[in-house]
N, C-alpha and C. Protein backbone atom coordinates (compact mmCIF):
# COMPACT_ATOMS: atom_id res chain seq x y z
N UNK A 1 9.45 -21.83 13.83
CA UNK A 1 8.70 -20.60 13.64
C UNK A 1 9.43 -19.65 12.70
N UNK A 2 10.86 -19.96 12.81
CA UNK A 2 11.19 -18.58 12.13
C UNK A 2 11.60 -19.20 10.53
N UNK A 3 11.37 -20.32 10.59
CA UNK A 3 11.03 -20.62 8.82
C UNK A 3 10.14 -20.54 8.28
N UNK A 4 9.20 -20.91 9.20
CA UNK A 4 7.70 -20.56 8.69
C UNK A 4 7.47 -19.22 7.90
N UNK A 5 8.00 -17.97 8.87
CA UNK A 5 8.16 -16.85 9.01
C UNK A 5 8.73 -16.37 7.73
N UNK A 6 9.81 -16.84 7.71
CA UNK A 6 10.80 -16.94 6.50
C UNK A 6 9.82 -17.11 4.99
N UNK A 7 9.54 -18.17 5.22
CA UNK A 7 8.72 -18.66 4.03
C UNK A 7 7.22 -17.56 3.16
N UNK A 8 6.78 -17.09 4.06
CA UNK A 8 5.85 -16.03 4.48
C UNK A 8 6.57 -14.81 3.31
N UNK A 9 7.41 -14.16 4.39
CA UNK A 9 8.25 -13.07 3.49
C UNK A 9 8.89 -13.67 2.16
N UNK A 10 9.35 -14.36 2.21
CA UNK A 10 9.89 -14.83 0.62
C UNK A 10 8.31 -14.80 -0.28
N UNK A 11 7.61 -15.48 -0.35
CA UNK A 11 6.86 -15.81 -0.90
C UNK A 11 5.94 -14.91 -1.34
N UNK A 12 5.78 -13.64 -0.33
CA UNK A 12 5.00 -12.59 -0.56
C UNK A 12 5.47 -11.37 -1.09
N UNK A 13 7.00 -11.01 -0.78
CA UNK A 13 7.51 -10.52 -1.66
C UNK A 13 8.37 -10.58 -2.84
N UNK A 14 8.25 -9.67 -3.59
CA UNK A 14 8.47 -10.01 -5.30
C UNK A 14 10.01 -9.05 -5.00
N UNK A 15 11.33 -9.61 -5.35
CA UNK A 15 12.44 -9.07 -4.89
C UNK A 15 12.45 -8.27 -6.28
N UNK A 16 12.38 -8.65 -7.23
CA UNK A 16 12.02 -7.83 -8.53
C UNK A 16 11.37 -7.41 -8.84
N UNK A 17 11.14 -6.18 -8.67
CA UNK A 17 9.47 -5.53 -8.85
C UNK A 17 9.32 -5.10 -9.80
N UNK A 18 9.93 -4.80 -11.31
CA UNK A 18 10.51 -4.71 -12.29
C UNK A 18 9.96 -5.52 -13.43
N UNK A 19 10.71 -6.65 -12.89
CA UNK A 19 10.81 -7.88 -13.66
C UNK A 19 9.81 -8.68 -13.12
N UNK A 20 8.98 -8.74 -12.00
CA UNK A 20 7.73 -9.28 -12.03
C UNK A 20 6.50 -8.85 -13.28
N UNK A 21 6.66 -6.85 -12.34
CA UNK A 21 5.79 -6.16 -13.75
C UNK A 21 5.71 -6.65 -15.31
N UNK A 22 6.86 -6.79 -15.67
CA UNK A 22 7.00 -7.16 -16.90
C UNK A 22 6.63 -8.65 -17.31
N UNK A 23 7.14 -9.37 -16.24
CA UNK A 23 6.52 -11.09 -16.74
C UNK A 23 5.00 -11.20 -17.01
N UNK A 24 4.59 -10.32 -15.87
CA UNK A 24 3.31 -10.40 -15.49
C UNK A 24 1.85 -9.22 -16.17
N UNK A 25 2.49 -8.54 -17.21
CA UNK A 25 1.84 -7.54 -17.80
C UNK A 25 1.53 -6.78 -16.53
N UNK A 26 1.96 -6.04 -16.11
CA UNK A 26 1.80 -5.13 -14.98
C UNK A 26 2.22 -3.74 -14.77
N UNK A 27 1.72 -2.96 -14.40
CA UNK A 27 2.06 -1.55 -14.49
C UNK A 27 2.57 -1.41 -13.10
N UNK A 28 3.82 -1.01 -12.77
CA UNK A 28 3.88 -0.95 -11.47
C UNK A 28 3.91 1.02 -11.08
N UNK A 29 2.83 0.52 -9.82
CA UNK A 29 3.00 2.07 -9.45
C UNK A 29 3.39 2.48 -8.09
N UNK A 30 4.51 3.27 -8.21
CA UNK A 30 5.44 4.04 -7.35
C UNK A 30 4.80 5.06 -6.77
N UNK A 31 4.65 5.42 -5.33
CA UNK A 31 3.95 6.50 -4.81
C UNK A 31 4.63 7.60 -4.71
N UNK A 32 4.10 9.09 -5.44
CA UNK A 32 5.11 10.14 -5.12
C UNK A 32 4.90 10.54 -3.83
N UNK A 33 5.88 11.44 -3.36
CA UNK A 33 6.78 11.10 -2.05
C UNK A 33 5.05 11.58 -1.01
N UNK A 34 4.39 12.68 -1.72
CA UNK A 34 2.98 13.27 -1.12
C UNK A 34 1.76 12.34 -1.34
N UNK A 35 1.89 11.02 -1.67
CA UNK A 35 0.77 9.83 -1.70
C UNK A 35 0.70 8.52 -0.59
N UNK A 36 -0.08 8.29 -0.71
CA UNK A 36 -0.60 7.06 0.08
C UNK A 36 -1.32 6.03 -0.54
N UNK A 37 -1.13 4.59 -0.68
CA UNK A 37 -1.54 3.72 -1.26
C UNK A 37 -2.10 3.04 -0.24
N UNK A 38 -3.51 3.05 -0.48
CA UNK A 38 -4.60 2.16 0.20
C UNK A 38 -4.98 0.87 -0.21
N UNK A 39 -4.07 -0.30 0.32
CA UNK A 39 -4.82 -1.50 -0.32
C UNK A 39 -6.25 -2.12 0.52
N UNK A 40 -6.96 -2.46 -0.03
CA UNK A 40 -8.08 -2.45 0.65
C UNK A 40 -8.52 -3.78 0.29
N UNK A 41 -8.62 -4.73 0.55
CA UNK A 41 -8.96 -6.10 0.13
C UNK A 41 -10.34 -7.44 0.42
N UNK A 42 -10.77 -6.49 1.75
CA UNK A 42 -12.40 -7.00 2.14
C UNK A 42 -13.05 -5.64 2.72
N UNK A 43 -14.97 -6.38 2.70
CA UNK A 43 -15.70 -5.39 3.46
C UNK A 43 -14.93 -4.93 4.59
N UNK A 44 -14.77 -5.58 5.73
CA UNK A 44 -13.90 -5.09 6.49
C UNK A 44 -12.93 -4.10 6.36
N UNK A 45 -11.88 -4.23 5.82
CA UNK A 45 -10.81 -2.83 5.48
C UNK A 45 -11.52 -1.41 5.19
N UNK A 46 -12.44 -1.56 3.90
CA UNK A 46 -13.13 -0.83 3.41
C UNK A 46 -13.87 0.37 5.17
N UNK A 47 -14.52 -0.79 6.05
CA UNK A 47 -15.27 0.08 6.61
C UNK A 47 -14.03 0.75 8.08
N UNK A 48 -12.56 -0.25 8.03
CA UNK A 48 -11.86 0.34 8.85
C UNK A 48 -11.86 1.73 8.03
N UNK A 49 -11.64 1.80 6.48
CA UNK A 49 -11.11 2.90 5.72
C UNK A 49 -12.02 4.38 6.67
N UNK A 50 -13.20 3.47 6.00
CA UNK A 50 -14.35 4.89 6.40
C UNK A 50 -14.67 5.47 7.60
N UNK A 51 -14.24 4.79 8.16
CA UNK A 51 -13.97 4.53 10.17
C UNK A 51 -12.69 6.10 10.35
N UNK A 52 -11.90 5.88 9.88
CA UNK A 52 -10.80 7.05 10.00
C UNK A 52 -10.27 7.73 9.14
N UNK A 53 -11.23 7.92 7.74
CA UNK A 53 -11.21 8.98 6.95
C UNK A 53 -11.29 10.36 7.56
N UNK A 54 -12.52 10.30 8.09
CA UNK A 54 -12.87 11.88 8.37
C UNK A 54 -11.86 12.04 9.39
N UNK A 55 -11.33 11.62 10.62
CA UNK A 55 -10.31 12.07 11.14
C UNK A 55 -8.82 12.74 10.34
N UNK A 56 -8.63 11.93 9.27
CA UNK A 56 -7.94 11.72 8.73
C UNK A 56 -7.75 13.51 7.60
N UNK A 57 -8.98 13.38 7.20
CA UNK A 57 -9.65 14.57 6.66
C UNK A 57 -9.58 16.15 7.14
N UNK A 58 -9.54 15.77 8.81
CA UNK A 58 -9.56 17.08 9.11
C UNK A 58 -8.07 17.26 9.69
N UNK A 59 -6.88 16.66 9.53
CA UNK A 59 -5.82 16.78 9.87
C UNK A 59 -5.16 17.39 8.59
N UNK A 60 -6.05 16.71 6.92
CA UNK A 60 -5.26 17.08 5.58
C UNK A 60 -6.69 17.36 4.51
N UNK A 61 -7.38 18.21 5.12
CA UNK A 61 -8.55 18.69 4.07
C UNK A 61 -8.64 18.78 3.25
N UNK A 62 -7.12 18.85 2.75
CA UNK A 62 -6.84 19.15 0.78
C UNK A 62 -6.34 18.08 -0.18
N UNK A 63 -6.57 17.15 1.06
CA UNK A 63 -6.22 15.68 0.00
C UNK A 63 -7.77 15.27 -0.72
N UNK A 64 -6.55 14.67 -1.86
CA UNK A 64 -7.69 14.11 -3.34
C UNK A 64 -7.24 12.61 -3.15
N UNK A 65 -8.09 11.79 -3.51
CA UNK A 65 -8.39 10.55 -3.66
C UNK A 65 -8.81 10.03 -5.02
N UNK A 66 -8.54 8.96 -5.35
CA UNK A 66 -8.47 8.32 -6.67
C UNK A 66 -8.64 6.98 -6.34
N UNK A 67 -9.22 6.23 -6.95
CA UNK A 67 -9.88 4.97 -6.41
C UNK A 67 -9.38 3.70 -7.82
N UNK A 68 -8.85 3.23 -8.04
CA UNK A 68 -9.06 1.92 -9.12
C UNK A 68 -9.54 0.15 -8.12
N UNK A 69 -9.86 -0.55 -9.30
CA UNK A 69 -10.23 -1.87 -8.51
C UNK A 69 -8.93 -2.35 -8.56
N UNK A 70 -8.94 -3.80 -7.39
CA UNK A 70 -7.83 -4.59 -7.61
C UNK A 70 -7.73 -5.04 -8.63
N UNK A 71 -6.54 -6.12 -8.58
CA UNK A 71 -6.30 -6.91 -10.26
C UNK A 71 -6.44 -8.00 -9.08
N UNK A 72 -6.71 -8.55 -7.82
CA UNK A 72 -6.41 -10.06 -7.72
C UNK A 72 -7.41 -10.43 -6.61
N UNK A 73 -8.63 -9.10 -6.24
CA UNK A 73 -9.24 -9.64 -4.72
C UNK A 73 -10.65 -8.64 -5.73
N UNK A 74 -11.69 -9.54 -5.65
CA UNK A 74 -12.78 -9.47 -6.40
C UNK A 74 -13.69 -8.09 -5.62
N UNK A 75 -13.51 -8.21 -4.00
CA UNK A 75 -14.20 -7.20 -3.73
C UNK A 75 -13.02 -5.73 -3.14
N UNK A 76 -11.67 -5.68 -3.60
CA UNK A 76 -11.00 -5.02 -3.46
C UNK A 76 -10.54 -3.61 -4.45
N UNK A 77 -9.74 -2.97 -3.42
CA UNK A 77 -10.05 -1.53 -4.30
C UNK A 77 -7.71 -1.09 -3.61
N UNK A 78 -8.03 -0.20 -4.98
CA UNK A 78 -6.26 0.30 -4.76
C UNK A 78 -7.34 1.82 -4.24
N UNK A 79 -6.63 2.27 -3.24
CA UNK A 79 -7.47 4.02 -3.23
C UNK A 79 -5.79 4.87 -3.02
N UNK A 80 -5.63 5.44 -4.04
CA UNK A 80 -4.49 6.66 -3.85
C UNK A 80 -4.71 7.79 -3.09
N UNK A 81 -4.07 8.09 -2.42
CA UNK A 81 -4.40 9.83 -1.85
C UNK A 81 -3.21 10.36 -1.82
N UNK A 82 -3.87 12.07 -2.18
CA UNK A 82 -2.44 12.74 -2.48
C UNK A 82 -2.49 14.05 -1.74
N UNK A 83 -1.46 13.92 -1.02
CA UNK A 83 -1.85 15.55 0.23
C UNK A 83 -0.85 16.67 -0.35
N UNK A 84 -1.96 17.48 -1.39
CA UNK A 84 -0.56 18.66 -1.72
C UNK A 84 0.21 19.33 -0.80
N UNK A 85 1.22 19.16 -0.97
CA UNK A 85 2.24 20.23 0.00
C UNK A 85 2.64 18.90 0.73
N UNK A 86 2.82 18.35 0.94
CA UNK A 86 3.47 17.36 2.21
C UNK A 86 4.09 15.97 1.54
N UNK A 87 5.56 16.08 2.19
CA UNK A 87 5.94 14.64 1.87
C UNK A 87 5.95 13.69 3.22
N UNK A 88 5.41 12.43 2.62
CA UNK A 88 5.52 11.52 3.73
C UNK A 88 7.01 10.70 3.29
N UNK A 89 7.27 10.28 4.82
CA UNK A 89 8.72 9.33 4.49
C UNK A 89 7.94 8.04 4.52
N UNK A 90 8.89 7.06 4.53
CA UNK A 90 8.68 5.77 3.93
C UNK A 90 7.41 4.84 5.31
N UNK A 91 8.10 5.68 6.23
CA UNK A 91 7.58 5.00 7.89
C UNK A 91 6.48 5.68 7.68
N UNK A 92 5.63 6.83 8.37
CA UNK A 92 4.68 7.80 7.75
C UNK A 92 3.99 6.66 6.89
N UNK A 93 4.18 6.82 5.56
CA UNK A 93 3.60 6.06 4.36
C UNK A 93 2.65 5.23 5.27
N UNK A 94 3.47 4.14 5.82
CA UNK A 94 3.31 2.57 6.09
C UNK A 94 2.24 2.72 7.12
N UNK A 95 2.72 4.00 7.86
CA UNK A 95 1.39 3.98 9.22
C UNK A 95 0.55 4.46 8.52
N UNK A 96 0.32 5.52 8.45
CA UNK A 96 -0.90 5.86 7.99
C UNK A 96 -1.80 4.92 6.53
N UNK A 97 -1.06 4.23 6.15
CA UNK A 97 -1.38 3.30 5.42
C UNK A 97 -2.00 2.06 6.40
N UNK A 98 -1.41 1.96 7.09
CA UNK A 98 -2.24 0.87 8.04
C UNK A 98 -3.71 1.61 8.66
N UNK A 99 -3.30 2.25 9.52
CA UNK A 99 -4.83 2.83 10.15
C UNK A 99 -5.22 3.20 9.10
N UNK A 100 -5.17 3.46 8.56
CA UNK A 100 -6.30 3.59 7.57
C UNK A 100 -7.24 2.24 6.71
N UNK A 101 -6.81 1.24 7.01
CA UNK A 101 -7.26 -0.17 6.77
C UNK A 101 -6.33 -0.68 5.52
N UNK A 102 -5.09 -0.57 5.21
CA UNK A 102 -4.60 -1.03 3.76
C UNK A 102 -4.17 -2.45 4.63
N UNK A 103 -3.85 -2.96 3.75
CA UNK A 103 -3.86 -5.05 4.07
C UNK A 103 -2.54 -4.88 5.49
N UNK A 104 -2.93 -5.45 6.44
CA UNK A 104 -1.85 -5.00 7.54
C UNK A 104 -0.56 -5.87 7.15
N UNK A 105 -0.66 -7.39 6.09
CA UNK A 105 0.31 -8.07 6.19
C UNK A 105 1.08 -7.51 5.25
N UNK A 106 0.59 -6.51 4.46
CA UNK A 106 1.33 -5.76 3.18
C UNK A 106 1.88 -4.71 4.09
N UNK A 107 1.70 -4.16 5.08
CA UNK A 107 2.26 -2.76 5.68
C UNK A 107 3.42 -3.61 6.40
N UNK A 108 3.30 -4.76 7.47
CA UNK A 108 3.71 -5.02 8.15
C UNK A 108 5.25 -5.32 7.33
N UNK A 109 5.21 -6.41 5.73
CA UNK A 109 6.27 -6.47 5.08
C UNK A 109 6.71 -5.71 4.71
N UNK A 110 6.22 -4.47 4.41
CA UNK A 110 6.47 -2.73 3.68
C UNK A 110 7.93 -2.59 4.84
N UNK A 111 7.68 -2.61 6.67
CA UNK A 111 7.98 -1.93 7.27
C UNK A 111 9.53 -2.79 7.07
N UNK A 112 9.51 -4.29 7.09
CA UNK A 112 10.62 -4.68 7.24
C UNK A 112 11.22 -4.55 5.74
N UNK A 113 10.80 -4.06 4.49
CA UNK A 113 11.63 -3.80 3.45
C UNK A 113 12.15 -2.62 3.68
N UNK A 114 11.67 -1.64 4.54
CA UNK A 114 11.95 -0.32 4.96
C UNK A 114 13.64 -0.95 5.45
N UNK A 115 13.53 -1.65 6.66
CA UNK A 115 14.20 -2.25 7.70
C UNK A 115 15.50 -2.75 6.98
N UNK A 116 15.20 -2.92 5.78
CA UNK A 116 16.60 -3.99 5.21
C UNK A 116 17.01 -2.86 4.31
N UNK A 117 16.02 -2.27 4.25
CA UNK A 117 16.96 -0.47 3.18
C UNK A 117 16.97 -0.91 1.54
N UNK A 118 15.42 -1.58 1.53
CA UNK A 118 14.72 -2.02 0.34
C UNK A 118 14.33 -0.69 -0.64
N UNK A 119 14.58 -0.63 -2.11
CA UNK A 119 14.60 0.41 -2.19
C UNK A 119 12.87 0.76 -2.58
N UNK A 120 11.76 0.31 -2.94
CA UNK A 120 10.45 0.43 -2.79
C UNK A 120 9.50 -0.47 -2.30
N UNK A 121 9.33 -0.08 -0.99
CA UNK A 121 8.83 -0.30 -0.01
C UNK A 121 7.28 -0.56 -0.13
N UNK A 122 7.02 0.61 -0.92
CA UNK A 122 5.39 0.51 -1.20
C UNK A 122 4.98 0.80 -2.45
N UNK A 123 4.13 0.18 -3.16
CA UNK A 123 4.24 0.15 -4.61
C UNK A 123 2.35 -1.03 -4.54
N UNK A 124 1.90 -0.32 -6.09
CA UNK A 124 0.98 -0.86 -6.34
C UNK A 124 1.18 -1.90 -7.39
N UNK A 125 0.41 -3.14 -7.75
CA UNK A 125 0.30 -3.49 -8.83
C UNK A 125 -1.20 -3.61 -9.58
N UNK A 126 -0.90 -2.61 -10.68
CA UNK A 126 -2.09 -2.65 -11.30
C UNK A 126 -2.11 -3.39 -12.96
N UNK A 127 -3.28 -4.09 -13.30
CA UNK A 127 -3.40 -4.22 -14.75
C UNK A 127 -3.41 -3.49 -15.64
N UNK A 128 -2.98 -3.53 -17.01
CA UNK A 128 -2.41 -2.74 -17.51
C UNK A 128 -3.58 -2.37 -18.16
């Protein structure tokens, strides 16, 4: 199990996030410290999204949202949000990135790059 496991995390994360971008024509985007990166990757996520927006909404009324498509999931969407005045830490980020529907196996690896004192944890990749 715990190679399996192993295999999982290697494979899904890019230890060079840098030097992937660049092999890969890629823009990589870094969340400032007051954003949230929503990966959203099926109908499903999408309607967890809309499921705990408005909660979400009335805790930070003054957040803006920005929406691009994926580069690799046909019915997927990157959604940014940015809550002026407030920084989230890296943990923060990751939860509220989960309830909110972003891919749980991307939060779940987020938490253990957190865990190993990875230095970006959460990061988009978009086409250039």
């Amino acid at each position: 199990m715990e190679i399996a496991l192993r295999e999982v995390i290697d494979t899904y994360r890019v230890r060079d996030l840098r030097k992937f971008t660049a092999e890969n024509d890629l823009d990589l985007v870094i969340p400032a410290e007051n954003q949230l990166q929503i990966d959203i990757d099926c109908f499903e996520d999408l309607l967890i999204f809309n499921r705990y927006l408005l909660i979400f909404q009335e805790k930070f009324p003054q957040a803006v949202f920005g929406v691009t498509k994926s580069r690799s999931k046909p019915d997927g969407k990157h959604i940014t949000i940015t809550v002026p005045g407030r920084n989230f830490s890296a943990i923060e980020r990751i939860a509220y990135q989960a309830v909110l529907g972003s891919d749980r196996k991307r939060e779940l690896l987020s938490l253990f790059d957190v865990d190993a004192g990875r230095e970006l944890p959460t990061v988009f990749f978009e086409k250039r």
